[in-house]
C-alpha atoms as a PDB file:
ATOM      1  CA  UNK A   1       0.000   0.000   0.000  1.00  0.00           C
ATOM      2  CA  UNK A   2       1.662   3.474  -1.001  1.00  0.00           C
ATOM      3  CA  UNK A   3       1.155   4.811   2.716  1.00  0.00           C
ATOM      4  CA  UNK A   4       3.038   1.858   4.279  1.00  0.00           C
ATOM      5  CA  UNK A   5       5.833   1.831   1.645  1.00  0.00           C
ATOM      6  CA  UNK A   6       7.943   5.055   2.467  1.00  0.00           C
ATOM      7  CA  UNK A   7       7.727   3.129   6.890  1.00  0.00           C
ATOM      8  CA  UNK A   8       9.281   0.215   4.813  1.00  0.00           C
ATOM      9  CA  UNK A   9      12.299   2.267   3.252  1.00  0.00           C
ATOM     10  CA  UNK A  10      12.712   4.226   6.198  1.00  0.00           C
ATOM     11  CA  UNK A  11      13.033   0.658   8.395  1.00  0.00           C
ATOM     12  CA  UNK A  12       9.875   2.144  10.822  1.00  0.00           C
ATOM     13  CA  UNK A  13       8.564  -1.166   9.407  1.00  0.00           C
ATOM     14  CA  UNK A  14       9.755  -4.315  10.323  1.00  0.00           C
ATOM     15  CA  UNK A  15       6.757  -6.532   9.500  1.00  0.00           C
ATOM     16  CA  UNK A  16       3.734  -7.423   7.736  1.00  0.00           C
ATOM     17  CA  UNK A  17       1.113  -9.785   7.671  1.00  0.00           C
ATOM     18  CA  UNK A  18      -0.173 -11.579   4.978  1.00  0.00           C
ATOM     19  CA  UNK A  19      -3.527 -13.806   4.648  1.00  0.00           C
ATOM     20  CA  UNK A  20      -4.149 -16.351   1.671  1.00  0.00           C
ATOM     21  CA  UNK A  21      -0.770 -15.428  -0.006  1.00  0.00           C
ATOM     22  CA  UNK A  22       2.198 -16.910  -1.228  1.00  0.00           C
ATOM     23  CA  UNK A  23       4.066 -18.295   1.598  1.00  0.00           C
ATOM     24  CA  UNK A  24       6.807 -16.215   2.485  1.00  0.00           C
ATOM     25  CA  UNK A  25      10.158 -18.051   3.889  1.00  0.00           C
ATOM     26  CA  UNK A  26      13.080 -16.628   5.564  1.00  0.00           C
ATOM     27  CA  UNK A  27      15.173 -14.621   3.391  1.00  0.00           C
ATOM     28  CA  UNK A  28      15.429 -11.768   1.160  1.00  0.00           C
ATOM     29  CA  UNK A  29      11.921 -10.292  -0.067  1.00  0.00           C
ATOM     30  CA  UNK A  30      11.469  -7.427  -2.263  1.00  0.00           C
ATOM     31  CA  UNK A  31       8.522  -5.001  -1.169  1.00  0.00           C
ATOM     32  CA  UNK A  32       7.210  -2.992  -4.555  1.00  0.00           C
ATOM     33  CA  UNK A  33       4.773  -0.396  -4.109  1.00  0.00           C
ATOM     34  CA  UNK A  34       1.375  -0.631  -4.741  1.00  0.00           C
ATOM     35  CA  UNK A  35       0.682   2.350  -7.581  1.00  0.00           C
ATOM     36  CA  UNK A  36       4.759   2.798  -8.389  1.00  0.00           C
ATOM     37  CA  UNK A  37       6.433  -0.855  -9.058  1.00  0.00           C
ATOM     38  CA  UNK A  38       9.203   0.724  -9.879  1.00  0.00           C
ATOM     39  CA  UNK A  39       9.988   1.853  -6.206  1.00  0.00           C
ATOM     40  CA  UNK A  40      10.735  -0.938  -4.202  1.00  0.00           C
ATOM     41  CA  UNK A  41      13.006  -2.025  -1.089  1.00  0.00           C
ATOM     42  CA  UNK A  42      14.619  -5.643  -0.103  1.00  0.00           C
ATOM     43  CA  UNK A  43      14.316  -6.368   3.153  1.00  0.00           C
ATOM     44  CA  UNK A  44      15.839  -9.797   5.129  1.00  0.00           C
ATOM     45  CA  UNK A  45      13.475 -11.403   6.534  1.00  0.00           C
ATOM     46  CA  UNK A  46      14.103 -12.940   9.654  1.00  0.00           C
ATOM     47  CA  UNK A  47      11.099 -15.409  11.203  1.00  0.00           C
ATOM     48  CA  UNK A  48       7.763 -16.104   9.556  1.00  0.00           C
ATOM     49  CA  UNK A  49       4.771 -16.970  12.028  1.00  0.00           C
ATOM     50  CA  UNK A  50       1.687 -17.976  11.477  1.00  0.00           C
ATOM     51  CA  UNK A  51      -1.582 -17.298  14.209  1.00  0.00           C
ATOM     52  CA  UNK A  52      -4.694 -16.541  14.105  1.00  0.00           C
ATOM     53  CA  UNK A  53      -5.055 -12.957  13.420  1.00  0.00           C
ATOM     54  CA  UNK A  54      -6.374 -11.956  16.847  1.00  0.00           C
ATOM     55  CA  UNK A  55      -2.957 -12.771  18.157  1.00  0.00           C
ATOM     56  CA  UNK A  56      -0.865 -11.123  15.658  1.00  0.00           C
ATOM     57  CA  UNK A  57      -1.266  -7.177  17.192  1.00  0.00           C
ATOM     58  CA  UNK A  58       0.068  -8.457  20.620  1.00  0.00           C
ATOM     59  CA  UNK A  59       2.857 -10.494  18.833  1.00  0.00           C
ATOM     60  CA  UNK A  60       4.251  -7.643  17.189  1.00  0.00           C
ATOM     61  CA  UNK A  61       3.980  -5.268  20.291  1.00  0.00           C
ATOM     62  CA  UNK A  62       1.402  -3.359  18.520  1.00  0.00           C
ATOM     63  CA  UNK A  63      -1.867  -4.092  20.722  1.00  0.00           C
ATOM     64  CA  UNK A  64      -2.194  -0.423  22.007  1.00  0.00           C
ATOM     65  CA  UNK A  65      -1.907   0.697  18.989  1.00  0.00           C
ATOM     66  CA  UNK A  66      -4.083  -2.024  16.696  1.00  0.00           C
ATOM     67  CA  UNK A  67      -7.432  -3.107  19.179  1.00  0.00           C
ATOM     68  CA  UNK A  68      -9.775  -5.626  17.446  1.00  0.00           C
ATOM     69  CA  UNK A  69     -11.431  -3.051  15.229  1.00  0.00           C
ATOM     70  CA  UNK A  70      -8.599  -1.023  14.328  1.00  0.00           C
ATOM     71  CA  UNK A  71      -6.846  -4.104  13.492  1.00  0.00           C
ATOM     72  CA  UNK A  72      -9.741  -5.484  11.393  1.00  0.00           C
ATOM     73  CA  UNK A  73     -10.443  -2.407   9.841  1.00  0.00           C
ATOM     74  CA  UNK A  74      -6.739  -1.927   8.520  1.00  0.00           C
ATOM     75  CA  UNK A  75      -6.516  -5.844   7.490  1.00  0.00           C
ATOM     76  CA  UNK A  76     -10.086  -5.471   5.206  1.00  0.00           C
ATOM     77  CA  UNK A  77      -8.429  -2.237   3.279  1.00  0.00           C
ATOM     78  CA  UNK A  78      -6.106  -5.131   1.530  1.00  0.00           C
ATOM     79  CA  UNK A  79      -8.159  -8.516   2.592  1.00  0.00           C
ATOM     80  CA  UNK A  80     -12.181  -7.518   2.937  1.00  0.00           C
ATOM     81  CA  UNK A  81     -13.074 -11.179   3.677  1.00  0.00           C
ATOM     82  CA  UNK A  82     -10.891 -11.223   6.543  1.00  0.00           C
ATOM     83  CA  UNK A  83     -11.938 -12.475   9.941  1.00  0.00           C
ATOM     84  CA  UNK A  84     -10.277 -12.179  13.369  1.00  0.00           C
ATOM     85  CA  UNK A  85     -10.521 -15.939  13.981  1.00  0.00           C
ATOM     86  CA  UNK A  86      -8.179 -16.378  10.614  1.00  0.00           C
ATOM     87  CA  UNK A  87      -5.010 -17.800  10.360  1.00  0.00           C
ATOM     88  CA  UNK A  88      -2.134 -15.486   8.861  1.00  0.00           C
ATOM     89  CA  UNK A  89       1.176 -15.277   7.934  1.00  0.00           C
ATOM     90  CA  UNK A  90       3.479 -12.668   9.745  1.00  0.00           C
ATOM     91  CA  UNK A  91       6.647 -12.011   7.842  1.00  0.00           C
ATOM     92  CA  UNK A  92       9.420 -10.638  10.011  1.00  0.00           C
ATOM     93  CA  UNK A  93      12.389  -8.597   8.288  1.00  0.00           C
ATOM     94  CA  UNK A  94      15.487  -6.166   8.860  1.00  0.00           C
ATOM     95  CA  UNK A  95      15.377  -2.695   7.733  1.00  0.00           C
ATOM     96  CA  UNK A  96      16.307  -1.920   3.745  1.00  0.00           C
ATOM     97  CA  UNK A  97      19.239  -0.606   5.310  1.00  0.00           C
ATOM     98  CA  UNK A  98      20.082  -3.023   8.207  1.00  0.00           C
ATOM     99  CA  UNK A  99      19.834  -5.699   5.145  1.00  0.00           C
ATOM    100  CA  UNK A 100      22.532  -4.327   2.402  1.00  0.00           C
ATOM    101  CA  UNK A 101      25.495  -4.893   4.407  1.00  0.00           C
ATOM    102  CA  UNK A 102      24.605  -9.030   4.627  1.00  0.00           C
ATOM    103  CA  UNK A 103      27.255 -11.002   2.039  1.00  0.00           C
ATOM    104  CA  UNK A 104      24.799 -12.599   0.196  1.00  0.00           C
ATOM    105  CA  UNK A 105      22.804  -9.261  -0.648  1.00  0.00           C
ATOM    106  CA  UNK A 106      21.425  -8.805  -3.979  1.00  0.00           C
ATOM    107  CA  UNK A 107      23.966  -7.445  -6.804  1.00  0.00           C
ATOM    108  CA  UNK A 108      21.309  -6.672  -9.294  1.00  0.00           C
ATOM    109  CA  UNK A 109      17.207  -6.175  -8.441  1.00  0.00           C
ATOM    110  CA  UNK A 110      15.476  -6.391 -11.681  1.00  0.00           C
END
């Protein structure tokens, strides 16, 4: 989403949560923005959990932030058949920054 894409490059986002998509697995992942595909940012991803989505706030230290209809709310803007009793995925990941300096980084992103 282009509002969560400049929290991505800026490393205020470490995570995201996925429902009913291709399984993500530890490693690098390249982010492309929704409206611009040609702005995007790799990101090492660390762990990938999956919960029920009523879990996932409190997992990623967001519950204050992201109660049950704030959480549900923001999920059904990308997923509207989305319930809090579903499973999803939630993809851990370094900063854009925090994941250049790894070896094994990249040397071209088409």
């Amino acid at each position: 989403m282009p509002r969560l894409f400049p929290l991505v490059v800026a490393g205020q986002k470490t995570s995201t949560i996925r429902w009913r998509e291709t399984t993500i697995v530890p490693g690098y992942m390249r982010y492309v923005c929704d409206g611009d595909a040609t702005s995007t940012a790799i990101v090492w991803v660390t762990r990938c959990t999956e919960m029920p989505l009523s879990k996932a706030a409190a997992f990623v230290g967001r519950q204050s932030e992201w109660p049950k209809d704030v959480m549900l709310s923001g999920m059904r803007e990308h997923y509207p058949e989305i319930e809090w009793t579903d499973i999803v995925q939630i993809v851990e990941h370094l900063t854009p920054a925090d994941s250049m300096p790894l070896s094994n980084y990249p040397a071209a992103t088409p």
